[in-house]
N, C-alpha and C. Protein backbone atom coordinates (compact mmCIF):
# COMPACT_ATOMS: atom_id res chain seq x y z
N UNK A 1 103.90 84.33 91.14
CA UNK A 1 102.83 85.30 91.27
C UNK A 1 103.44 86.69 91.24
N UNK A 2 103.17 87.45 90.16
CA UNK A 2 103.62 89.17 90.07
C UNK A 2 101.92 89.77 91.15
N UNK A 3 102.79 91.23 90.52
CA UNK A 3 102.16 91.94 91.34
C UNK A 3 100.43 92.16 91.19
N UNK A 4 100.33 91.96 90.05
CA UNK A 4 98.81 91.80 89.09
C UNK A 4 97.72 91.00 89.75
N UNK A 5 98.91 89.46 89.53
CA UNK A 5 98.19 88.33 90.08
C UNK A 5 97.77 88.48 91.38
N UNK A 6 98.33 89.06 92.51
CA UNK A 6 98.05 88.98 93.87
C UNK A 6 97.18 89.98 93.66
N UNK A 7 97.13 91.35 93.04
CA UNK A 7 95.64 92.74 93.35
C UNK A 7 94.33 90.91 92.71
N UNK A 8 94.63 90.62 91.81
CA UNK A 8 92.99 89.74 91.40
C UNK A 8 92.66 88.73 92.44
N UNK A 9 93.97 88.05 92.90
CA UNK A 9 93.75 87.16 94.45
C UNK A 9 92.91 87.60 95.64
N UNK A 10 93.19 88.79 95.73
CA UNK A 10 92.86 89.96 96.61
C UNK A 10 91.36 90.04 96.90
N UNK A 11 91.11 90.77 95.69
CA UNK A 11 89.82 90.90 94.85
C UNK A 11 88.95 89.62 95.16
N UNK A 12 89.53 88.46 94.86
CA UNK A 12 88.66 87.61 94.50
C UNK A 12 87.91 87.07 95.85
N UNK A 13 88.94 87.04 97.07
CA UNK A 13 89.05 86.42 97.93
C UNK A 13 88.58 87.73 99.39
N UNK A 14 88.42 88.41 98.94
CA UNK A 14 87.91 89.46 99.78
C UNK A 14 86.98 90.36 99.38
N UNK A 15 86.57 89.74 97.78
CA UNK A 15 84.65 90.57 97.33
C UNK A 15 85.17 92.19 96.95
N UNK A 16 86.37 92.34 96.57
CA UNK A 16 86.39 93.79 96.35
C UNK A 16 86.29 94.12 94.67
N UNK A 17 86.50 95.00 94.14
CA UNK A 17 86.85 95.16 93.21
C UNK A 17 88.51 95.23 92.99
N UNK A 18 88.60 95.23 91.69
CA UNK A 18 90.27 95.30 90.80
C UNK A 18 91.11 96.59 92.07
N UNK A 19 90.24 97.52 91.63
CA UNK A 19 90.67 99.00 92.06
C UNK A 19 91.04 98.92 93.52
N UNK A 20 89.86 98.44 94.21
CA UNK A 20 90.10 98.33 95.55
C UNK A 20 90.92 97.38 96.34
N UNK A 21 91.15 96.33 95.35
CA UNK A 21 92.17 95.75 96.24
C UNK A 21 93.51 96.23 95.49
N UNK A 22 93.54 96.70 94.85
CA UNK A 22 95.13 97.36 94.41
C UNK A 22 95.46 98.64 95.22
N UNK A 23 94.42 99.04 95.87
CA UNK A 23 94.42 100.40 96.75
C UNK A 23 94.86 99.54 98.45
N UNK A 24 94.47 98.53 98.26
CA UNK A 24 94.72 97.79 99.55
C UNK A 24 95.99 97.51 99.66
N UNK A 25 96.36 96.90 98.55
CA UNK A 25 97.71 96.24 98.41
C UNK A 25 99.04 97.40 98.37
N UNK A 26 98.49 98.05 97.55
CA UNK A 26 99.51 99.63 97.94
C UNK A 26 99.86 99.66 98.86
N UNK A 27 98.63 100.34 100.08
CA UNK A 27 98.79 100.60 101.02
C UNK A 27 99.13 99.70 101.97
N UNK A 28 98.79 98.56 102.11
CA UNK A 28 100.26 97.61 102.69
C UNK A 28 101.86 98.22 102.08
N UNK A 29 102.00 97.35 101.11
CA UNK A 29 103.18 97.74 100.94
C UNK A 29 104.27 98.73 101.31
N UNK A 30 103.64 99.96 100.89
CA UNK A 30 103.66 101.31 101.23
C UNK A 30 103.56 101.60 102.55
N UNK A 31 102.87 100.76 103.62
CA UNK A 31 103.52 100.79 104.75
C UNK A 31 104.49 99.93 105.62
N UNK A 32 104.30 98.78 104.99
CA UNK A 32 105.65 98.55 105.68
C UNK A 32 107.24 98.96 105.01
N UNK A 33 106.78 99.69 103.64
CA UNK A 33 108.39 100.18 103.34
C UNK A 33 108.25 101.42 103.93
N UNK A 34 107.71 101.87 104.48
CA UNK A 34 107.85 103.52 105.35
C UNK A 34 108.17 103.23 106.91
N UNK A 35 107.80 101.47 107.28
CA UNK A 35 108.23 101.32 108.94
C UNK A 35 109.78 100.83 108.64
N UNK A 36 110.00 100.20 107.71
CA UNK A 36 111.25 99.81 107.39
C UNK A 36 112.16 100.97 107.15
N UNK A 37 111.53 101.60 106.62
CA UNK A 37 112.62 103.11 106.11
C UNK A 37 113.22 103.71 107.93
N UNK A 38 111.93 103.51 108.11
CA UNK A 38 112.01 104.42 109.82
C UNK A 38 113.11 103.65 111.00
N UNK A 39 113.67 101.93 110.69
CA UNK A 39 114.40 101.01 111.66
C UNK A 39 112.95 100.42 112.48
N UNK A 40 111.92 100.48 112.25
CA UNK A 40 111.04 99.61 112.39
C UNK A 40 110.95 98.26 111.98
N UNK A 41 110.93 97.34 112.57
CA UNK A 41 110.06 95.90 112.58
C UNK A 41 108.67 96.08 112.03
N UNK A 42 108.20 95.45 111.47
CA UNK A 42 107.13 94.77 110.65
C UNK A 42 106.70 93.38 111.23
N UNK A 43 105.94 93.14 112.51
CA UNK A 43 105.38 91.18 112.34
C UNK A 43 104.20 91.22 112.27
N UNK A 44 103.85 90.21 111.60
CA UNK A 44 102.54 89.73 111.15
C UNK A 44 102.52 87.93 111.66
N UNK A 45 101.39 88.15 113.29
CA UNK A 45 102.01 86.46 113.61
C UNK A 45 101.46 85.83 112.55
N UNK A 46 102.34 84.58 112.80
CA UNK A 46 102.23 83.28 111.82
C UNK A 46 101.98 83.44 110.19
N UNK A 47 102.63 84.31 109.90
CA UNK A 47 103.15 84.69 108.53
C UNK A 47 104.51 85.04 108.49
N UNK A 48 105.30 86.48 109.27
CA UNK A 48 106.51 85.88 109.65
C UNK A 48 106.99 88.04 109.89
N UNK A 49 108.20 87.86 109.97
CA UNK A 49 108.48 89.78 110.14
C UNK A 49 109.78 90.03 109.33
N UNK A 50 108.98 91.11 108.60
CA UNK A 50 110.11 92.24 108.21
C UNK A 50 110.99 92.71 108.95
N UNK A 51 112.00 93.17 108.84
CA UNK A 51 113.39 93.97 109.39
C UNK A 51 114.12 94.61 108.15
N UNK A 52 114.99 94.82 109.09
CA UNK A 52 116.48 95.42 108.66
C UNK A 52 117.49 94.96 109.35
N UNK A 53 118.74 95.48 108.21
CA UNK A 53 120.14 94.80 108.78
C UNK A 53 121.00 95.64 108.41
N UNK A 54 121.88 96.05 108.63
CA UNK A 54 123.18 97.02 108.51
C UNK A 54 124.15 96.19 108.06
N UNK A 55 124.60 96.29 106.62
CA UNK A 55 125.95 96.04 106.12
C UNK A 55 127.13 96.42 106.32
N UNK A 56 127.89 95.77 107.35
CA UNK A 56 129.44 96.88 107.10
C UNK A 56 130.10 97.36 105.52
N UNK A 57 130.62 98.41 105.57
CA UNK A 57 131.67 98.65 104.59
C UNK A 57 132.73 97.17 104.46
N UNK A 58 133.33 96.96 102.99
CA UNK A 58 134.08 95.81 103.19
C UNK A 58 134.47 95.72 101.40
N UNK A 59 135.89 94.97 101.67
CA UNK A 59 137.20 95.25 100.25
C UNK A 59 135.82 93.84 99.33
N UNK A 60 135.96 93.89 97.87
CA UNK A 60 135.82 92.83 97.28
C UNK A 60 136.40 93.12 96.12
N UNK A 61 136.27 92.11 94.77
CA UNK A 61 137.00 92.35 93.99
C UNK A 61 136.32 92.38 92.68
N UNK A 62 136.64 92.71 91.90
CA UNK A 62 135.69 92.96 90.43
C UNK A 62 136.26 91.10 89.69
N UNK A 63 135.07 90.87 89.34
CA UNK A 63 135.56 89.29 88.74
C UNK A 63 136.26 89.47 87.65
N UNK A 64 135.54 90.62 86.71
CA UNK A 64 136.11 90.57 85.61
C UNK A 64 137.67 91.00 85.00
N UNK A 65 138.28 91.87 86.34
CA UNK A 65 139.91 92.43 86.00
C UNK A 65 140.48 91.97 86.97
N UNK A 66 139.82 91.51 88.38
CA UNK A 66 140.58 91.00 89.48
C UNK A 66 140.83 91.83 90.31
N UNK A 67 140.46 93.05 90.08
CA UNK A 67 140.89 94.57 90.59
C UNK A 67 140.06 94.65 92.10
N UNK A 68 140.58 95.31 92.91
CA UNK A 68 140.34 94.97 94.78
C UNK A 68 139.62 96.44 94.52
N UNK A 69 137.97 96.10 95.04
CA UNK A 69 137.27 97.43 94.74
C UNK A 69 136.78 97.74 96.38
N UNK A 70 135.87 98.78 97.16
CA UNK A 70 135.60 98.85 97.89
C UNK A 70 133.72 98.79 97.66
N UNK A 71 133.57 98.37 99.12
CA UNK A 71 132.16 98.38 98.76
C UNK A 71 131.73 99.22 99.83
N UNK A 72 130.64 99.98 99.36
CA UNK A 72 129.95 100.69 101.07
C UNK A 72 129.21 99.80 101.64
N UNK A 73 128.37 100.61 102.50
CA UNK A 73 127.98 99.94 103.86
C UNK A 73 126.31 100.48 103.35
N UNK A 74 125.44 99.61 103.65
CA UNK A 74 124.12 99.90 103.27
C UNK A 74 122.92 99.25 104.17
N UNK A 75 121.84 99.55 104.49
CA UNK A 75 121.02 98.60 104.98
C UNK A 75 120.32 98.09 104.05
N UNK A 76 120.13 96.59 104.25
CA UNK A 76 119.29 95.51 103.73
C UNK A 76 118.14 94.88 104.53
N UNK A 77 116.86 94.85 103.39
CA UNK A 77 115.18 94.21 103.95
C UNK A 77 116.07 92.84 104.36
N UNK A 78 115.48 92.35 105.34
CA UNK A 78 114.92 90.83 105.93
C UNK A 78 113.84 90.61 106.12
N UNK A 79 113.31 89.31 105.80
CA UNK A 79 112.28 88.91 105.98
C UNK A 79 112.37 87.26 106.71
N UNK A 80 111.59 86.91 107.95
CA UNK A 80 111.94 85.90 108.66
C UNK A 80 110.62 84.92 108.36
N UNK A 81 110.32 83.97 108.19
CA UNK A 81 108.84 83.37 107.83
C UNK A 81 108.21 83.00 109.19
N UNK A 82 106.99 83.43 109.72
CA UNK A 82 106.58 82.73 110.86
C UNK A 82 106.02 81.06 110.48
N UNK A 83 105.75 80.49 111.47
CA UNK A 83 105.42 78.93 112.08
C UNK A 83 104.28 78.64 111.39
N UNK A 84 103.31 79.49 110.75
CA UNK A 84 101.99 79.28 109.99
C UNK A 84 102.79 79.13 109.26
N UNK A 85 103.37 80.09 108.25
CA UNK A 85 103.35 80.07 107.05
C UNK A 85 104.95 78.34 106.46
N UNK A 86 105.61 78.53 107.54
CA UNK A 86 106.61 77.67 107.38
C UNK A 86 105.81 76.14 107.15
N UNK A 87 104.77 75.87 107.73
CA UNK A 87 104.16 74.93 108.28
C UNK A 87 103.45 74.61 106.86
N UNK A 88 102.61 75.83 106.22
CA UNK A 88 101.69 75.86 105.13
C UNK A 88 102.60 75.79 104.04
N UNK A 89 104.00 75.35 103.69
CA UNK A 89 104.81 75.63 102.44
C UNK A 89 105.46 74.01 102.81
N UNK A 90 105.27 73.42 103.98
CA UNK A 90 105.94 72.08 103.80
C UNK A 90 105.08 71.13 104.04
């Protein structure tokens, strides 16, 4: 499912129009990447929560020359699945 498919899911399943549920879906999105930007948590029970994680800095190597490169340090999205949704996928 792209991003298309879920605004018509949306739509279909909540009586809106195209427009309006793509204005919906934005604005999700768009907020939980602005609580995430901030070191905010994101949960939604029994669907599951957004985070963050802090990468250390750390040596690796380029595959292709073998050459010992450095990597920075960055934060990375997590996403944990809650007990509904784990439950509804098995």
């Amino acid at each position: 499912m792209n991003k298309g498919d879920l605004i018509d899911s949306v739509a279909d399943h909540a009586g809106l129009t195209k427009a309006d549920a793509s204005k919906a879906v934005d604005a999700v999105l768009d907020t939980v990447t602005g609580a995430l930007k901030k070191g905010d948590k994101v949960t939604l029970p029994g669907f599951g929560t957004f985070s963050t994680s802090r990468r250390a800095a750390r040596s690796g190597r380029n595959p292709a020359t073998g050459q010992t490169i450095q990597i920075k340090a960055k934060t990375v999205a997590k996403f944990k699945a809650g007990s509904k949704l784990t439950e509804a996928v098995n």
